[in-house]
N, C-alpha and C. Protein backbone atom coordinates (compact mmCIF):
# COMPACT_ATOMS: atom_id res chain seq x y z
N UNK A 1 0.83 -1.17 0.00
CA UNK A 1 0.00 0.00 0.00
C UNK A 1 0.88 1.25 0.00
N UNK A 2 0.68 2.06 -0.89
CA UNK A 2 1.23 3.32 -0.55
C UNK A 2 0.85 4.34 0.23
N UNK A 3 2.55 4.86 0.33
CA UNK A 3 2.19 5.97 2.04
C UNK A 3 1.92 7.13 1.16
N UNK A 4 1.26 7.61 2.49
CA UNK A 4 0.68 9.66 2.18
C UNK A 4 2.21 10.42 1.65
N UNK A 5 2.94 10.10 2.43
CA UNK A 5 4.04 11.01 2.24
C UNK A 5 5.41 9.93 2.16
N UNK A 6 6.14 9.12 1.00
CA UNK A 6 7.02 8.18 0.86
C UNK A 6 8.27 9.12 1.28
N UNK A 7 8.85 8.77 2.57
CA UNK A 7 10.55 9.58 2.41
C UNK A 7 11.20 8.62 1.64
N UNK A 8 11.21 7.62 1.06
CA UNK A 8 11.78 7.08 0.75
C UNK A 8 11.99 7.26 -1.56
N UNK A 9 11.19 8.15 -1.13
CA UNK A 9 11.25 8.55 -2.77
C UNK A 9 12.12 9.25 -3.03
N UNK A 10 12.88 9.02 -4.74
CA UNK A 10 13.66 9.79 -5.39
C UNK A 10 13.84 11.27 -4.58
N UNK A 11 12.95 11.65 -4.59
CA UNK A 11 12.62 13.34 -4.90
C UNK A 11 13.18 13.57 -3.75
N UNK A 12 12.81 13.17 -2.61
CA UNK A 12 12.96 14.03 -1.22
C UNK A 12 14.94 13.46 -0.93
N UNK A 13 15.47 13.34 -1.66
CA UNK A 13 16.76 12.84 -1.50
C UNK A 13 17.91 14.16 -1.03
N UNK A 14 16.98 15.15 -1.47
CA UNK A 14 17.60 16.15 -1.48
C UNK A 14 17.25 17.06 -0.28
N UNK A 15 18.13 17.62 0.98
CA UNK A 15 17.23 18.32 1.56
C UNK A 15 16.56 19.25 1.55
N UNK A 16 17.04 20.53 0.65
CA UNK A 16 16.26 21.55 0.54
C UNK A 16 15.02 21.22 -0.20
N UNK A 17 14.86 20.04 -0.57
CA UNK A 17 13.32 19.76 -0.89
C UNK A 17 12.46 19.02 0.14
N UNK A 18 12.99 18.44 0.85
CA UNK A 18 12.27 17.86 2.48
C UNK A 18 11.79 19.62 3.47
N UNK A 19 12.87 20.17 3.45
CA UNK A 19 12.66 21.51 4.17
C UNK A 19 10.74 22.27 3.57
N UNK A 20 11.45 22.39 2.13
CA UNK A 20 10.61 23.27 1.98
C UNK A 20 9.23 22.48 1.54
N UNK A 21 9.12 21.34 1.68
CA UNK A 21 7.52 20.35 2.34
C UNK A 21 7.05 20.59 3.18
N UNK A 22 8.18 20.82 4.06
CA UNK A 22 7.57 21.12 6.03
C UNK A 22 7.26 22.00 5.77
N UNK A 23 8.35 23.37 5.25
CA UNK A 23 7.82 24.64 5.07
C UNK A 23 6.51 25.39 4.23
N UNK A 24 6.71 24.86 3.70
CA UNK A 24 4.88 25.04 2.63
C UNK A 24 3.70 25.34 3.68
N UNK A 25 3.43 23.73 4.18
CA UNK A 25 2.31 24.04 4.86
C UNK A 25 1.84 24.78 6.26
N UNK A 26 3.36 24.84 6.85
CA UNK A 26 3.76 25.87 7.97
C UNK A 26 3.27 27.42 7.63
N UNK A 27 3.86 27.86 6.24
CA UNK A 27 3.79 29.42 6.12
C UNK A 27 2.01 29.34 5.82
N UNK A 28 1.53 28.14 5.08
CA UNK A 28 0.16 28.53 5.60
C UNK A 28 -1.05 28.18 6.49
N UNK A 29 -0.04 27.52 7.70
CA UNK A 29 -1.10 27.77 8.60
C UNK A 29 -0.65 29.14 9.23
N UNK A 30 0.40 29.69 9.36
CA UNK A 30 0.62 31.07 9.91
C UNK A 30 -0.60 31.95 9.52
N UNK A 31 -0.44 31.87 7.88
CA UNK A 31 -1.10 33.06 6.48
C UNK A 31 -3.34 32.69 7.49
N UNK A 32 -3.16 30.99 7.61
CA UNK A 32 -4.55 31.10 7.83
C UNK A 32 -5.08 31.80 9.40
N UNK A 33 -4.07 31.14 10.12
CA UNK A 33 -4.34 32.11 11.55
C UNK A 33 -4.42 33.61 11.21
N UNK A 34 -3.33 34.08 10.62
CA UNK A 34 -3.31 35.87 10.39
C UNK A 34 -4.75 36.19 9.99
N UNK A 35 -5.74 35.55 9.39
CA UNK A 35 -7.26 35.66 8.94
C UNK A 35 -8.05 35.23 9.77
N UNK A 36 -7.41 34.65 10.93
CA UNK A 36 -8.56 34.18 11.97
C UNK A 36 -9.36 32.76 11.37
N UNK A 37 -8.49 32.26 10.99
CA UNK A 37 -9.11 31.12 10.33
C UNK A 37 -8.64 30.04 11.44
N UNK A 38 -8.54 29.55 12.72
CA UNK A 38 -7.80 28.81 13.30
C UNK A 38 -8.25 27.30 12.83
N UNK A 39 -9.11 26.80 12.39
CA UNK A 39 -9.38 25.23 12.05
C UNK A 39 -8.40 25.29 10.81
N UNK A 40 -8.35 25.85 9.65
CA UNK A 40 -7.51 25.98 8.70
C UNK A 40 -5.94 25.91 8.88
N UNK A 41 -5.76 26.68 10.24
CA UNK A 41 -4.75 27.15 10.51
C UNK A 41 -3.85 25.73 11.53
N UNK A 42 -4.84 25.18 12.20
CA UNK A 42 -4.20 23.34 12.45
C UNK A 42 -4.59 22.80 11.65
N UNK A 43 -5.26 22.65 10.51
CA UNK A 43 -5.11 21.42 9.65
C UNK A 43 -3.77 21.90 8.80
N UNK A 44 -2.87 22.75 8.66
CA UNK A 44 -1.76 23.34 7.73
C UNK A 44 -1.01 22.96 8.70
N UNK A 45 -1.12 22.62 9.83
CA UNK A 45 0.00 23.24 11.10
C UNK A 45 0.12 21.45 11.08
N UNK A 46 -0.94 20.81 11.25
CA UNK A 46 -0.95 19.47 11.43
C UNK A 46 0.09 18.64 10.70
N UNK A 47 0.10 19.06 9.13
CA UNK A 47 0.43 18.53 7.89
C UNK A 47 1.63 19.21 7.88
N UNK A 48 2.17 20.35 8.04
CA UNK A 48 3.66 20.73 8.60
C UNK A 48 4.28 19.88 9.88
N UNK A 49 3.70 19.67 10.77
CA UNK A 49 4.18 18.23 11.64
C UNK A 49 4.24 17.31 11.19
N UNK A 50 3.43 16.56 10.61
CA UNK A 50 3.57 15.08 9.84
C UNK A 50 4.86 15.18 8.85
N UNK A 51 4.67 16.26 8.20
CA UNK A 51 5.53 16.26 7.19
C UNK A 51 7.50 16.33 7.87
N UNK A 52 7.04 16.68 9.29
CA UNK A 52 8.91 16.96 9.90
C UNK A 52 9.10 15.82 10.21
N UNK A 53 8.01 15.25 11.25
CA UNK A 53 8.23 14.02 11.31
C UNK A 53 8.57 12.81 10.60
N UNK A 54 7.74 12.75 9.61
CA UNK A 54 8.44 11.72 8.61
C UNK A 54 9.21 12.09 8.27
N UNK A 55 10.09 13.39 7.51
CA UNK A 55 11.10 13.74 6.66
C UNK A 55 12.67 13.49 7.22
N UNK A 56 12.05 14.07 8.80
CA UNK A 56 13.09 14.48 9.89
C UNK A 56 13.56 13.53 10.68
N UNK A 57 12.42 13.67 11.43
CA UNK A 57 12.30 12.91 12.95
C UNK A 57 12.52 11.37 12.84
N UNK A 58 12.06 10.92 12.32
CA UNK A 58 12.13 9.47 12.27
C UNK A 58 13.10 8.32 11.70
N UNK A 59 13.28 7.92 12.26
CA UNK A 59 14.63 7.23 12.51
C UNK A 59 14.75 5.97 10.83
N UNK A 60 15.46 5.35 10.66
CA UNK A 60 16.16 4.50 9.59
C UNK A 60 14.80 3.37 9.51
N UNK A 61 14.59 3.35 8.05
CA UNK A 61 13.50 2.22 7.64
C UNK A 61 13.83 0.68 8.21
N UNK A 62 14.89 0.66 8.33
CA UNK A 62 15.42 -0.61 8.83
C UNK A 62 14.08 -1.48 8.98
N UNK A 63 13.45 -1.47 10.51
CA UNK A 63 12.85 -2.40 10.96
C UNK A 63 10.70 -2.10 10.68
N UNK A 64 11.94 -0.62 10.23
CA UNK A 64 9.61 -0.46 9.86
C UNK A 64 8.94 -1.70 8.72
N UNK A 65 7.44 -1.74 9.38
CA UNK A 65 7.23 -2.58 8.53
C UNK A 65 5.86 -1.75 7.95
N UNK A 66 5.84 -0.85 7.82
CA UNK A 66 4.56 -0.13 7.40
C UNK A 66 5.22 0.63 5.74
């Protein structure tokens, strides 16, 4: 089954392209809070976490089995 977000793909090999994944959806949950949009503003904020976490945070595929 494929994942939401593969680190393991070509593309993200590079870091300034992992960065600016996290960063995307970060600058707009900021942009949606600045409008008072706060549900908008954690679902961007949410998907900027997921996105560090997998890119970042998480340790060597080794033993994952997902």
């Amino acid at each position: 089954m494929a994942r939401f977000l593969d680190r393991d793909h070509p593309m993200f090999r590079q870091t300034w392209v992992r960065a600016v994944t996290v960063a995307v959806p970060l600058v707009g949950a900021g942009f949606e809070l600045t409008l008072g949009s706060p549900l908008w503003g954690a679902i961007f904020a949410g998907l900027a976490g997921y996105a560090l976490w997998e890119l970042f945070l998480r340790g060597p595929r080794g033993g994952d089995r997902g």
